[in-house]
C-alpha atoms as a PDB file:
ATOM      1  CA  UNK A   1      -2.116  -3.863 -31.159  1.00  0.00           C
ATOM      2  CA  UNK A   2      -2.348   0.084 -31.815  1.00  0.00           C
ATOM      3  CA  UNK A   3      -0.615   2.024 -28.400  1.00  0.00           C
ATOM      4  CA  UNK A   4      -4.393   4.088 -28.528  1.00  0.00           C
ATOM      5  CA  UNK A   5      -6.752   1.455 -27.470  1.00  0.00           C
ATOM      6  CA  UNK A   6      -6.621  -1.855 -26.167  1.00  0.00           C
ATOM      7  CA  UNK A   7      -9.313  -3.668 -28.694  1.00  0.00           C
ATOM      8  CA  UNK A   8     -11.551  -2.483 -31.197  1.00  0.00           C
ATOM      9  CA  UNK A   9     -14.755  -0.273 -29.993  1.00  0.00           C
ATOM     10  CA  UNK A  10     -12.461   1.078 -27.372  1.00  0.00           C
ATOM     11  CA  UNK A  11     -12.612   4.810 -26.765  1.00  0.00           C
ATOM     12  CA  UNK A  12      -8.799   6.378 -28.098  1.00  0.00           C
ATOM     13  CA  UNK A  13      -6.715   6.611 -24.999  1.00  0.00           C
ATOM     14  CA  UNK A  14      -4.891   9.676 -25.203  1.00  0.00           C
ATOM     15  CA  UNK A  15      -0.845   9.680 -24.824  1.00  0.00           C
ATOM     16  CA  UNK A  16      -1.378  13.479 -24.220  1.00  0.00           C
ATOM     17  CA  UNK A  17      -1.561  15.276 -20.738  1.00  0.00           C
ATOM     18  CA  UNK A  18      -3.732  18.724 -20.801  1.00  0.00           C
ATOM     19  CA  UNK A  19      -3.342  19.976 -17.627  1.00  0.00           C
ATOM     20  CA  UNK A  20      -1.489  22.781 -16.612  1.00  0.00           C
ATOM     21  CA  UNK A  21       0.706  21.879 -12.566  1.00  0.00           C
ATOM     22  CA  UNK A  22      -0.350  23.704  -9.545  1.00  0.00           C
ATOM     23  CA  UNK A  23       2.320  23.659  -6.389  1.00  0.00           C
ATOM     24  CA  UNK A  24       1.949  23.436  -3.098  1.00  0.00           C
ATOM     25  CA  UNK A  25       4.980  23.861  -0.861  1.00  0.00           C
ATOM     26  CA  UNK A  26       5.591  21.006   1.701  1.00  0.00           C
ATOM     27  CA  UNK A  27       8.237  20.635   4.286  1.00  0.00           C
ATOM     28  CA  UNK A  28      10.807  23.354   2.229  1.00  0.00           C
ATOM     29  CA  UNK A  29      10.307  21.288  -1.180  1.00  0.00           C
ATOM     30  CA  UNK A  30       7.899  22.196  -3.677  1.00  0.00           C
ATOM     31  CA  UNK A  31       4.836  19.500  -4.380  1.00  0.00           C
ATOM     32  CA  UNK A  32       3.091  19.800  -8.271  1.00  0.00           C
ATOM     33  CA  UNK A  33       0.112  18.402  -8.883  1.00  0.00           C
ATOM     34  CA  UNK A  34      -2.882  19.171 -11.413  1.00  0.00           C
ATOM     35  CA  UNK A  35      -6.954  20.108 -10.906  1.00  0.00           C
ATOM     36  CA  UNK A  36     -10.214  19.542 -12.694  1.00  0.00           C
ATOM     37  CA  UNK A  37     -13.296  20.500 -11.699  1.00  0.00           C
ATOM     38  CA  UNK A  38     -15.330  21.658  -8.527  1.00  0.00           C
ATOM     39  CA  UNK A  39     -17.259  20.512  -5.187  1.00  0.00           C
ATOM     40  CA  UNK A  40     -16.021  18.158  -2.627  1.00  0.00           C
ATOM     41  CA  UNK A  41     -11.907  17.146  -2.915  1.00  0.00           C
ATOM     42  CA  UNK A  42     -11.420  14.051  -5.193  1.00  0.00           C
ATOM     43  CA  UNK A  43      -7.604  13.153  -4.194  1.00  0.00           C
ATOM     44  CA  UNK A  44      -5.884  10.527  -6.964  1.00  0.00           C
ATOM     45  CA  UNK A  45      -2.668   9.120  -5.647  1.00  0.00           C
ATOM     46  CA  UNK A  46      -0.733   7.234  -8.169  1.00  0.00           C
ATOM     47  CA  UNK A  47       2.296   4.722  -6.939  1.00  0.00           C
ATOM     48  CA  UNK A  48       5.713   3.380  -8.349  1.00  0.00           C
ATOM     49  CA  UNK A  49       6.921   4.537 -11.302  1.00  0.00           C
ATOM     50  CA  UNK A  50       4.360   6.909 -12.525  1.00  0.00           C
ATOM     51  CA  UNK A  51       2.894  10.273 -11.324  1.00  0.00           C
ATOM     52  CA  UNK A  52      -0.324  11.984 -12.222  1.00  0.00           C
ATOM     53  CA  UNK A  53       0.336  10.931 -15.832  1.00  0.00           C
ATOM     54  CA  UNK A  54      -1.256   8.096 -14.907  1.00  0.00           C
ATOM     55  CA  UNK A  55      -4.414   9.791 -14.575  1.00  0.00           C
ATOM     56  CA  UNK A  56      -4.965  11.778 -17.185  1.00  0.00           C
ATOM     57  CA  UNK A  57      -7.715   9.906 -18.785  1.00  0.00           C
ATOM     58  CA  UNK A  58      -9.975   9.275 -16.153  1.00  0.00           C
ATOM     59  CA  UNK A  59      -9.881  12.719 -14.489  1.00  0.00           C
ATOM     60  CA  UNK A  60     -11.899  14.359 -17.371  1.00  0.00           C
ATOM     61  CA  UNK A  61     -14.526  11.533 -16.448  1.00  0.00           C
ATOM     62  CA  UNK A  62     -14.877  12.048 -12.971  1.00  0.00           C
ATOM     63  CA  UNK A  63     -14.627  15.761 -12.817  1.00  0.00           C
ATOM     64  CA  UNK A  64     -18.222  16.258 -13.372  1.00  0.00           C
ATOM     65  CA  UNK A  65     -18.253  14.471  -9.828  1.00  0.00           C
ATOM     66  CA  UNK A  66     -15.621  17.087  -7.487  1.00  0.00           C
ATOM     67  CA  UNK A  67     -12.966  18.570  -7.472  1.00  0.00           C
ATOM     68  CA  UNK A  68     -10.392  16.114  -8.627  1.00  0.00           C
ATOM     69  CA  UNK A  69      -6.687  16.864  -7.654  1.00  0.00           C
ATOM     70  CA  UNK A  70      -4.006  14.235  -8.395  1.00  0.00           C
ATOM     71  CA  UNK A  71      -0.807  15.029  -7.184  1.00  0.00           C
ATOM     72  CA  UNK A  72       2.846  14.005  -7.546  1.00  0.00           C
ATOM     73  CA  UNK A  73       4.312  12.321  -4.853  1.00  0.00           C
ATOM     74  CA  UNK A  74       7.863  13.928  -3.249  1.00  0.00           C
ATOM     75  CA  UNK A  75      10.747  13.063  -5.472  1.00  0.00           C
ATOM     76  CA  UNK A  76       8.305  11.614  -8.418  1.00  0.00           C
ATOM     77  CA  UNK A  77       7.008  13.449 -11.625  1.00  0.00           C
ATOM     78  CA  UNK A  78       6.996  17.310 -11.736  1.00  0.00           C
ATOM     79  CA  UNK A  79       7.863  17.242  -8.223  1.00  0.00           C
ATOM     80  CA  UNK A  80      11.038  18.064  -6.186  1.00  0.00           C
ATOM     81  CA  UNK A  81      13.648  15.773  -5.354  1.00  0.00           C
ATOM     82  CA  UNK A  82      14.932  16.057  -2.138  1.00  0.00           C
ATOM     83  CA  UNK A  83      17.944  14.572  -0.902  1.00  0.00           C
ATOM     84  CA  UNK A  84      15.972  11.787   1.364  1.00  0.00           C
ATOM     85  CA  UNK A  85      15.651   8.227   2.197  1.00  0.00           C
ATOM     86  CA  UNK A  86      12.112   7.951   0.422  1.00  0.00           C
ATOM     87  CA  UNK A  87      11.161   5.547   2.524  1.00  0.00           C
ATOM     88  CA  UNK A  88       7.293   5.100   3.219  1.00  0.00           C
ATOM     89  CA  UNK A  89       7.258   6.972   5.882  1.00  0.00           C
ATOM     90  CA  UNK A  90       9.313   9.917   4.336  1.00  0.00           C
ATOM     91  CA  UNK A  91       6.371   9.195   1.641  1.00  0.00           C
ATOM     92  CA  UNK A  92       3.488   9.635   3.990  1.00  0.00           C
ATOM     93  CA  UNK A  93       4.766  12.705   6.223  1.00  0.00           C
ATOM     94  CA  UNK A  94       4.952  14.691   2.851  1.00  0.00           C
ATOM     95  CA  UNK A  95       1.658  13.612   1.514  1.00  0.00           C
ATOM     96  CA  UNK A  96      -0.182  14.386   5.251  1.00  0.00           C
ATOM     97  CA  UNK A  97       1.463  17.819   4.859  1.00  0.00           C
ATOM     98  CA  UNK A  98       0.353  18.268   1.652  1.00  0.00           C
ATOM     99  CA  UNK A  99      -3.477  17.190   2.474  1.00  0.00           C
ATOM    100  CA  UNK A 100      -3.139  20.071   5.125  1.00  0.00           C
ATOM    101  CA  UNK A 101      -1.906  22.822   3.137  1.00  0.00           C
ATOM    102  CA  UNK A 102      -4.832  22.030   0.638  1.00  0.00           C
ATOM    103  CA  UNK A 103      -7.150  22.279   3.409  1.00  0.00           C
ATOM    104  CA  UNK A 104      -8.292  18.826   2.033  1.00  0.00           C
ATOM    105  CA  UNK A 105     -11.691  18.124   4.003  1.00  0.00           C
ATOM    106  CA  UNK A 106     -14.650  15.568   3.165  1.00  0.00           C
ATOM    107  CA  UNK A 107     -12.190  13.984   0.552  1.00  0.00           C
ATOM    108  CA  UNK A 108     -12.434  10.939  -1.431  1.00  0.00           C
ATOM    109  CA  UNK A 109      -9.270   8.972  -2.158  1.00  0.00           C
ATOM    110  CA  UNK A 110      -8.963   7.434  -5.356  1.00  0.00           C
ATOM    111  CA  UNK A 111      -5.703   5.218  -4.894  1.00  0.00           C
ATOM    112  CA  UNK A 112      -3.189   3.093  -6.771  1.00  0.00           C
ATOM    113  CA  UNK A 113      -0.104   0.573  -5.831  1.00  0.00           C
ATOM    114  CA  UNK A 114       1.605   2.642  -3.256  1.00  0.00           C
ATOM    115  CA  UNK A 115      -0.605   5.334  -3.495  1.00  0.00           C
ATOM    116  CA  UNK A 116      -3.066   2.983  -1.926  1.00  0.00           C
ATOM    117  CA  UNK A 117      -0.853   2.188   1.065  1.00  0.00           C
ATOM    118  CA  UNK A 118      -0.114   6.197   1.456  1.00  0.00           C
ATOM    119  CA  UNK A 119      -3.741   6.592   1.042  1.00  0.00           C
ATOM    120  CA  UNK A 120      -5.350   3.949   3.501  1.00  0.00           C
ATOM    121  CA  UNK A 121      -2.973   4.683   5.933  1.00  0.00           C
ATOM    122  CA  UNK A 122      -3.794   8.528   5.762  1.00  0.00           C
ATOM    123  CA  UNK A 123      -7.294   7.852   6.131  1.00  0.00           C
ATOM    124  CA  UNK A 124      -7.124   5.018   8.719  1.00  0.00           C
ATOM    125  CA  UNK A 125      -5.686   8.037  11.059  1.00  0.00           C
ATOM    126  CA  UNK A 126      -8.276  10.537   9.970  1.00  0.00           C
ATOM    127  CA  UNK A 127     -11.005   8.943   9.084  1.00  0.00           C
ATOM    128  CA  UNK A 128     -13.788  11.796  10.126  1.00  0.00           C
ATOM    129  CA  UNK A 129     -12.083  13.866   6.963  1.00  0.00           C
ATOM    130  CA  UNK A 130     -12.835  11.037   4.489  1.00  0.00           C
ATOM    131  CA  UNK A 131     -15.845  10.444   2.519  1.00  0.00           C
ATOM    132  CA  UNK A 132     -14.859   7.202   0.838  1.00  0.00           C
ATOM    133  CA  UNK A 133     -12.112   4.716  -0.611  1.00  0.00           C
ATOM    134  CA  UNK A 134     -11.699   3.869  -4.553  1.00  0.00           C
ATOM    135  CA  UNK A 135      -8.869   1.579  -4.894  1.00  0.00           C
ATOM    136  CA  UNK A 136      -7.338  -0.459  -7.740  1.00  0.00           C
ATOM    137  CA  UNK A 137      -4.473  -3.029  -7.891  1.00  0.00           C
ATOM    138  CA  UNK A 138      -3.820  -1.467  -4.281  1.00  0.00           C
ATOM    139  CA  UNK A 139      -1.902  -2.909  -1.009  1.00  0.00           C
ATOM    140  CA  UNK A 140      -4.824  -4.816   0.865  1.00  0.00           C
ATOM    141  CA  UNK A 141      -2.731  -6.641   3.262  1.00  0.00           C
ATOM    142  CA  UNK A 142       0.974  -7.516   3.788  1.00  0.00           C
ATOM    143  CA  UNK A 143       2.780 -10.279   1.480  1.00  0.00           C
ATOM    144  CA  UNK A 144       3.610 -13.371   3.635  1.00  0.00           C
ATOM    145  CA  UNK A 145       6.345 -14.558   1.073  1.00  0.00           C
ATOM    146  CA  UNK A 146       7.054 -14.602  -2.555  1.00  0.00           C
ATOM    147  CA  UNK A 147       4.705 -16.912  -3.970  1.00  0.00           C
ATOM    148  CA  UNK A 148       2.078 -14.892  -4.200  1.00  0.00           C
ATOM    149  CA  UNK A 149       3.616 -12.744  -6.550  1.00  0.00           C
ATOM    150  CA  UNK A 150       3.561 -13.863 -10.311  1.00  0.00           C
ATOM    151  CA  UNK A 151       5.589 -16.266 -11.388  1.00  0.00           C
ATOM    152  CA  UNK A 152       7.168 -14.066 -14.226  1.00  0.00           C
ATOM    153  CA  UNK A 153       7.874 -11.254 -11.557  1.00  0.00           C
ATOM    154  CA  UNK A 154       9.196 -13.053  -8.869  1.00  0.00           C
ATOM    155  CA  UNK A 155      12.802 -13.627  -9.796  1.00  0.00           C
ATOM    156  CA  UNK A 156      12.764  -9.834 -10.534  1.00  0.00           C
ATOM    157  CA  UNK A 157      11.464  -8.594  -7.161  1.00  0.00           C
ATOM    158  CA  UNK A 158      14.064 -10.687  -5.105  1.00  0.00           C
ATOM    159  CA  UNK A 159      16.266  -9.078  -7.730  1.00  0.00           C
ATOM    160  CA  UNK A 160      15.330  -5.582  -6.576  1.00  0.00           C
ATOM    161  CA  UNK A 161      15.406  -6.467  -3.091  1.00  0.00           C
ATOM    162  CA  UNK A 162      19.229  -7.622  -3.383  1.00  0.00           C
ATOM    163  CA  UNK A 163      22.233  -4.728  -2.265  1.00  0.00           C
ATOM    164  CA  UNK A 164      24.159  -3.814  -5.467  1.00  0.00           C
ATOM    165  CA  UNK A 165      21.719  -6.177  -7.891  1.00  0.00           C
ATOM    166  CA  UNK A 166      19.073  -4.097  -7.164  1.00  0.00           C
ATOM    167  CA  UNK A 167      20.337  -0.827  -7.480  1.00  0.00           C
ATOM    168  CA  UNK A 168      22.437  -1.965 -10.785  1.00  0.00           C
ATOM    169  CA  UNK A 169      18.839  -2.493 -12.130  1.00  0.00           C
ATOM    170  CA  UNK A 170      16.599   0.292 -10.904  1.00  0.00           C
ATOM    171  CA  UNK A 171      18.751   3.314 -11.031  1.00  0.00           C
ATOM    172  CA  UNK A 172      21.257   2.379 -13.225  1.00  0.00           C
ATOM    173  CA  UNK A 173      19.099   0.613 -15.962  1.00  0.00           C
ATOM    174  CA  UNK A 174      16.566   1.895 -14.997  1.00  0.00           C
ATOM    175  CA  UNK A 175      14.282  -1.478 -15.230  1.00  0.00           C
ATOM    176  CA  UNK A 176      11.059  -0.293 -13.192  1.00  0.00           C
ATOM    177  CA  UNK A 177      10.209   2.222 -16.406  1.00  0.00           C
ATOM    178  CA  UNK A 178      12.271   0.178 -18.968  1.00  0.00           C
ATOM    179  CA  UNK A 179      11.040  -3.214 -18.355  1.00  0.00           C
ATOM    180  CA  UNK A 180       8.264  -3.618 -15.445  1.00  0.00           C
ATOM    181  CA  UNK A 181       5.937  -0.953 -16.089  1.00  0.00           C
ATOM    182  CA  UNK A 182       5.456  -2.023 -20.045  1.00  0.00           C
ATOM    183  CA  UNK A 183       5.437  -5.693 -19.052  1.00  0.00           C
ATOM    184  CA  UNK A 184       2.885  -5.117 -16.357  1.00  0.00           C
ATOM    185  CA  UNK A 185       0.118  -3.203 -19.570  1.00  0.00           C
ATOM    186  CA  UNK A 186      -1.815  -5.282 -22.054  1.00  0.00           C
ATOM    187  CA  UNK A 187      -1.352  -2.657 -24.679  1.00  0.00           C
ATOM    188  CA  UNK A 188       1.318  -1.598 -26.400  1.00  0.00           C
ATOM    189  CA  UNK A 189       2.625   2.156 -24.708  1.00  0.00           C
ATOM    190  CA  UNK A 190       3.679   4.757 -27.049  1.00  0.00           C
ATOM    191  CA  UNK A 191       6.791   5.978 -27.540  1.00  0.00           C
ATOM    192  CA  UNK A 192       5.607   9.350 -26.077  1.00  0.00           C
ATOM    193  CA  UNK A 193       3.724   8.213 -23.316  1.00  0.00           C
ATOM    194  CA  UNK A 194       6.798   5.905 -22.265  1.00  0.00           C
ATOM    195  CA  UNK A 195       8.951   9.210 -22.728  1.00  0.00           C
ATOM    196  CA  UNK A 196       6.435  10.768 -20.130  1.00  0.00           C
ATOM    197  CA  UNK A 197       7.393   8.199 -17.202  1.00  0.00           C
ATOM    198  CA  UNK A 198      11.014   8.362 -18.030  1.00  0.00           C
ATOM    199  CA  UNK A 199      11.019  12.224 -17.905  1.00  0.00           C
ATOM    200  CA  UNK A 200      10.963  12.937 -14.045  1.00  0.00           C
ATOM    201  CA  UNK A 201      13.936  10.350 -14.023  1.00  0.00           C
ATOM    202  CA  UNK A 202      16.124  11.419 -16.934  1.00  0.00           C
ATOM    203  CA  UNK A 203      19.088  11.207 -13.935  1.00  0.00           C
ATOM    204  CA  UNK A 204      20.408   8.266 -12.068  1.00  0.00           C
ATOM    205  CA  UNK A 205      20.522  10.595  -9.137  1.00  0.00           C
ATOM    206  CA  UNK A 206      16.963  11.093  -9.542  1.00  0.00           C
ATOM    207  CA  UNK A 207      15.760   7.203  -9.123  1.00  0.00           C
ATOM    208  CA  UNK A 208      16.205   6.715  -5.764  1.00  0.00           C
ATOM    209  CA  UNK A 209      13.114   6.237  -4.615  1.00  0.00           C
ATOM    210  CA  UNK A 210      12.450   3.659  -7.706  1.00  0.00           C
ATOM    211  CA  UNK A 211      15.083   1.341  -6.047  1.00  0.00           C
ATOM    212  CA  UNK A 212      13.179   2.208  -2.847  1.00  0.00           C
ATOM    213  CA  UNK A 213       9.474   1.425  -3.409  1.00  0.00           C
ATOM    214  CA  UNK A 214      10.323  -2.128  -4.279  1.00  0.00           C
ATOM    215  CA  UNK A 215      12.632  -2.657  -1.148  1.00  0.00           C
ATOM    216  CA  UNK A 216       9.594  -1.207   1.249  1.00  0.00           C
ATOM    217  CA  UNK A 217       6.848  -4.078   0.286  1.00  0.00           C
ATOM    218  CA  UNK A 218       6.493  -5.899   3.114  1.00  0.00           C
ATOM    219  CA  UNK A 219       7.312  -9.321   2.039  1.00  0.00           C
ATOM    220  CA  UNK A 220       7.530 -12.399   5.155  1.00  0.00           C
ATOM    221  CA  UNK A 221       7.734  -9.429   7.783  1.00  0.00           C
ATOM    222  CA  UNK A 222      10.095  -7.644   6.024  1.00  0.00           C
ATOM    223  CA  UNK A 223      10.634  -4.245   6.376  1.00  0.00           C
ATOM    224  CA  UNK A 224       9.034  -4.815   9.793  1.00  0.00           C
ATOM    225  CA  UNK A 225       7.393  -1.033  10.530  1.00  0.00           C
ATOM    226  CA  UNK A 226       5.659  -1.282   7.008  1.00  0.00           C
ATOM    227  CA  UNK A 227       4.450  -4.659   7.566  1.00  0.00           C
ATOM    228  CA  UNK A 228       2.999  -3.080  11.120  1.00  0.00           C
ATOM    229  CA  UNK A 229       1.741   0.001   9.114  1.00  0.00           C
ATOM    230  CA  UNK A 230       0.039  -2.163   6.137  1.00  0.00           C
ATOM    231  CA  UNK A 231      -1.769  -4.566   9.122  1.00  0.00           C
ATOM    232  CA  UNK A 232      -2.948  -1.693  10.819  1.00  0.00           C
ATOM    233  CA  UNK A 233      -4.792  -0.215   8.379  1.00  0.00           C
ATOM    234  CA  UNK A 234      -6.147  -3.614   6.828  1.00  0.00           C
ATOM    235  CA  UNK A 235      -7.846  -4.024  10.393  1.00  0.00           C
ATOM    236  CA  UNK A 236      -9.316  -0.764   9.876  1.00  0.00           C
ATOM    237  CA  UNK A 237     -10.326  -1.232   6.197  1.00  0.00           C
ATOM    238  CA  UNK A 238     -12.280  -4.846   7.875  1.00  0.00           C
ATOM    239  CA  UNK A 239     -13.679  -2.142  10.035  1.00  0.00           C
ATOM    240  CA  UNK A 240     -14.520   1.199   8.511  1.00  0.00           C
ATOM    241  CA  UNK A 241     -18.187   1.659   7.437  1.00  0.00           C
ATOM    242  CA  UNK A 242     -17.086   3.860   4.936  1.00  0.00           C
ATOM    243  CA  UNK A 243     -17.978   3.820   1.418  1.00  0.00           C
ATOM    244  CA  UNK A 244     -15.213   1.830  -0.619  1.00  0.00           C
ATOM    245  CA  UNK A 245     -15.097   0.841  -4.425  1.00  0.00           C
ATOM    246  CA  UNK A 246     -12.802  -1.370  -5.690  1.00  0.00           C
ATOM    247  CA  UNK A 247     -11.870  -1.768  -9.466  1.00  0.00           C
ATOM    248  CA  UNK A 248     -10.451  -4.993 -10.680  1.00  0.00           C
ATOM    249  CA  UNK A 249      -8.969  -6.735 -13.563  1.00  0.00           C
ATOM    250  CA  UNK A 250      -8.090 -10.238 -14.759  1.00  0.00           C
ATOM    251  CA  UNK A 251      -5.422 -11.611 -13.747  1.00  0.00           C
ATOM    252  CA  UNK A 252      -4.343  -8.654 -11.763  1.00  0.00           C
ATOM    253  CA  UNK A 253      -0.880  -8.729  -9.725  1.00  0.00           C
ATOM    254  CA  UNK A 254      -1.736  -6.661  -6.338  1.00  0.00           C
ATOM    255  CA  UNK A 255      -5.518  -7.915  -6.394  1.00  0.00           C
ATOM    256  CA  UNK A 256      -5.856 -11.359  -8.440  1.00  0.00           C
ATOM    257  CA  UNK A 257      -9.312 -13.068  -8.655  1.00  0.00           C
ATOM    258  CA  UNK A 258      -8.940 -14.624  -4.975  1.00  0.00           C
ATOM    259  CA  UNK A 259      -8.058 -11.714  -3.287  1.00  0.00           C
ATOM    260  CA  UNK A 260     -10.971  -9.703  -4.832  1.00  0.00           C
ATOM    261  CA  UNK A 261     -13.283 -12.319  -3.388  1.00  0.00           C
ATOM    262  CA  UNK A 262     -11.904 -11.868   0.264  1.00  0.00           C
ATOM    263  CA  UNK A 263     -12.870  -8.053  -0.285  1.00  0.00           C
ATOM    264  CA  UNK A 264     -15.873  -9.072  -0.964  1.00  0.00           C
ATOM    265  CA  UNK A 265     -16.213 -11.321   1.916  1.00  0.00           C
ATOM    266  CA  UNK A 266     -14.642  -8.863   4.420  1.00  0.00           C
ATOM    267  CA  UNK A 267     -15.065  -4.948   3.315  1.00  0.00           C
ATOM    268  CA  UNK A 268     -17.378  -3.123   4.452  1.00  0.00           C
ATOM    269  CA  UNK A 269     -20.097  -1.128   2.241  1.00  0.00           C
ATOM    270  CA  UNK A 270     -17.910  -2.575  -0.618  1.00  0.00           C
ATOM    271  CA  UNK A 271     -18.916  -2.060  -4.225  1.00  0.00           C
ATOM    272  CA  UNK A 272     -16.905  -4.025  -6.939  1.00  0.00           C
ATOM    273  CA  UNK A 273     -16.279  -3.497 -10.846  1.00  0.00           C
ATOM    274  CA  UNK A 274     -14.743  -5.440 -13.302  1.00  0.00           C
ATOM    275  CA  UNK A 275     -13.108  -3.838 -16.317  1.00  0.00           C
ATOM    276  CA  UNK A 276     -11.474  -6.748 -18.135  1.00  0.00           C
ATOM    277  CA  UNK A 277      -8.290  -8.170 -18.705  1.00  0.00           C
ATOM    278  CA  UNK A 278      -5.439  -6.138 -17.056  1.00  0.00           C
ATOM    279  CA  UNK A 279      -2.307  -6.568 -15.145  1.00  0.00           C
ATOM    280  CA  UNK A 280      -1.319  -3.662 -13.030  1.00  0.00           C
ATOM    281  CA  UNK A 281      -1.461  -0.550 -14.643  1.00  0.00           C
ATOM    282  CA  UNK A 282      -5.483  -0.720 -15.045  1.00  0.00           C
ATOM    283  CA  UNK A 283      -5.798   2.987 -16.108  1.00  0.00           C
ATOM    284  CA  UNK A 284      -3.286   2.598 -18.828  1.00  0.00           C
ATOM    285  CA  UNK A 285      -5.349   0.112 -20.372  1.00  0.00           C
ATOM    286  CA  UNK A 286      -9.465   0.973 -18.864  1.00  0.00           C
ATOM    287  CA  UNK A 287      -8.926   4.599 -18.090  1.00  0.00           C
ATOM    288  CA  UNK A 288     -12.912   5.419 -19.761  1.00  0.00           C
ATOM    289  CA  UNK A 289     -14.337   2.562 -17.695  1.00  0.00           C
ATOM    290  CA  UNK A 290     -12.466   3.257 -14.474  1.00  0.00           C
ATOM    291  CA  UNK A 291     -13.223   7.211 -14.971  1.00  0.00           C
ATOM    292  CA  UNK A 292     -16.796   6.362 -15.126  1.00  0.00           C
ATOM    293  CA  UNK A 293     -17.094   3.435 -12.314  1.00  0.00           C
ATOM    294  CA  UNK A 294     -15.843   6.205  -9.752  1.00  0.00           C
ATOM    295  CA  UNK A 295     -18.151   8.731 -11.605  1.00  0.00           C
ATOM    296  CA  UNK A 296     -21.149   6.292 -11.018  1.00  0.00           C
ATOM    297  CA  UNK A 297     -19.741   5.473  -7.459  1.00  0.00           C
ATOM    298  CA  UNK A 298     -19.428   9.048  -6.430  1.00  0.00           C
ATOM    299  CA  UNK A 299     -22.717  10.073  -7.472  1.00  0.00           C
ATOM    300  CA  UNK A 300     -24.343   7.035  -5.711  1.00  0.00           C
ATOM    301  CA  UNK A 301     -22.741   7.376  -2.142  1.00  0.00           C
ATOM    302  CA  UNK A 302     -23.151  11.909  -2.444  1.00  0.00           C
ATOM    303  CA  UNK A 303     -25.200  13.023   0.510  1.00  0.00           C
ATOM    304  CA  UNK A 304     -28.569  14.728  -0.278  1.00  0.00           C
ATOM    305  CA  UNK A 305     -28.656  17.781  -1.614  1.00  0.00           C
ATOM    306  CA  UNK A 306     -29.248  20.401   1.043  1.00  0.00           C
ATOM    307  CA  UNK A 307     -31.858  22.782   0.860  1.00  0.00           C
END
């Protein structure tokens, strides 16, 4: 099918990116990321292997709502590329310093794969500067073991996770951009937007943190302090009053059909849309119904207007 839409009577998804990058400088590197319209901070955080890319069509929906920023995690897109471990937590002390230099107040998180796991942690420790949670295909809880991942995926995760087969793979071959992110989109990505993921990691010596991202899912316990991290903040999101929408799609890989019924069951103020048939990179394939669910979402949960 056509790399523009994913059926018929589908608005065109555009391969092209019209936003010019803003910086911010974090911890002595340099952090990029882009900005659409005004009000209260709309923060988009985007996970493993893409960048604010990944956003492009459904920022020019939900502008109308804030003041959307999506930004580029350390070592990933038009960021810099520090020589660190890129761990999670390297992740996470970047991104809180980056929320700070922003001044980022009242904020909304819109949040994706690890972005989600960044985000809800964030939040779960500062919780009186958040306004709400919008989350898809997003780290809800730690994996207990393999099996819940895909079948077609699973031989390639334990892959990832294994010294010298995993890093033949990711940074050599390059395999997250090459293989797993077009595998894991109904449609068929253009040859330009593919070129826009592979960009930021023309260089094997820029792909660590491609070989990382798969090694830090907690998966049976393992790596313990993310597995503690991710269970921490899924007590809070059981907790937390605050507004959360969650966007899902069949069958999903993060948040399948049975998982999105325990949300149901157990989040808080929870409101839940379904765009269709998707895998993991929803906005590749929904972007104009995800744009306008958080657009819908936003303006539903804004306080009154003051007088």
């Amino acid at each position: 099918m056509p790399s523009s839409q994913l059926v018929s009577g589908q608005p065109p998804i555009s391969p092209e990116f019209p936003f010019a990058y803003q910086e911010v400088e974090v911890l002595g590197s340099t952090m990029r990321f882009i900005e659409a319209g005004e009000g209260a901070p709309i923060l988009f955080l985007h996970g493993n292997p893409t960048s604010s890319y990944l956003w492009r069509n459904v920022i020019p929906l939900v502008a109308p709502a804030g003041r959307c920023i999506a930004l580029d995690l350390i070592g990933m897109g038009a960021s810099d590329k520090p020589q660190i471990a890129y761990r999670f937590f390297d992740h996470a002390r970047y991104l809180e310093a980056a929320i700070d230099q922003l001044g980022l107040d009242d904020v909304t998180l819109v949040l994706h794969d690890w972005g989600s796991a960044l985000g809800f942690d964030w939040a779960s420790r500062h919780e009186p500067r958040v306004r709400g949670l919008a989350f898809m295909e997003a780290f809800l809880m730690p994996a207990p073991g393999y099996e819940v991942f895909p079948a077609e995926l699973r031989d390639d995760f334990r892959a990832f996770r294994t010294p010298d087969v995993g890093w033949q793979r990711l940074v050599r071959e390059n395999q997250f951009i090459e293989r797993v992110l077009p595998a894991s989109v109904m449609r068929t990505l253009s040859d330009g937007e593919l070129d826009a993921y592979r960009k930021p990691f023309r260089d094997e010596s820029a792909r660590t943190p491609l070989w990382r991202w798969p090694n830090e899912i907690p998966i049976a316990g393992h790596p313990v302090d993310v597995h503690a991290t991710i269970e921490t903040y899924a007590a809070w999101l059981q907790r937390t009053p605050l507004p959360k929408l969650l966007v899902h799609a069949d069958p999903g890989v993060l948040i399948p059909p049975p998982l999105v019924d325990w949300a149901k069951a157990h989040l808080a103020n929870l409101t839940s849309v379904h765009v269709g048939p998707g895998i993991h990179y929803l906005q590749e394939d929904h972007p104009h119904a995800i744009g306008a669910a958080i657009e819908l979402w936003l303006r539903a949960i804004a306080e009154p207007a003051r007088p």
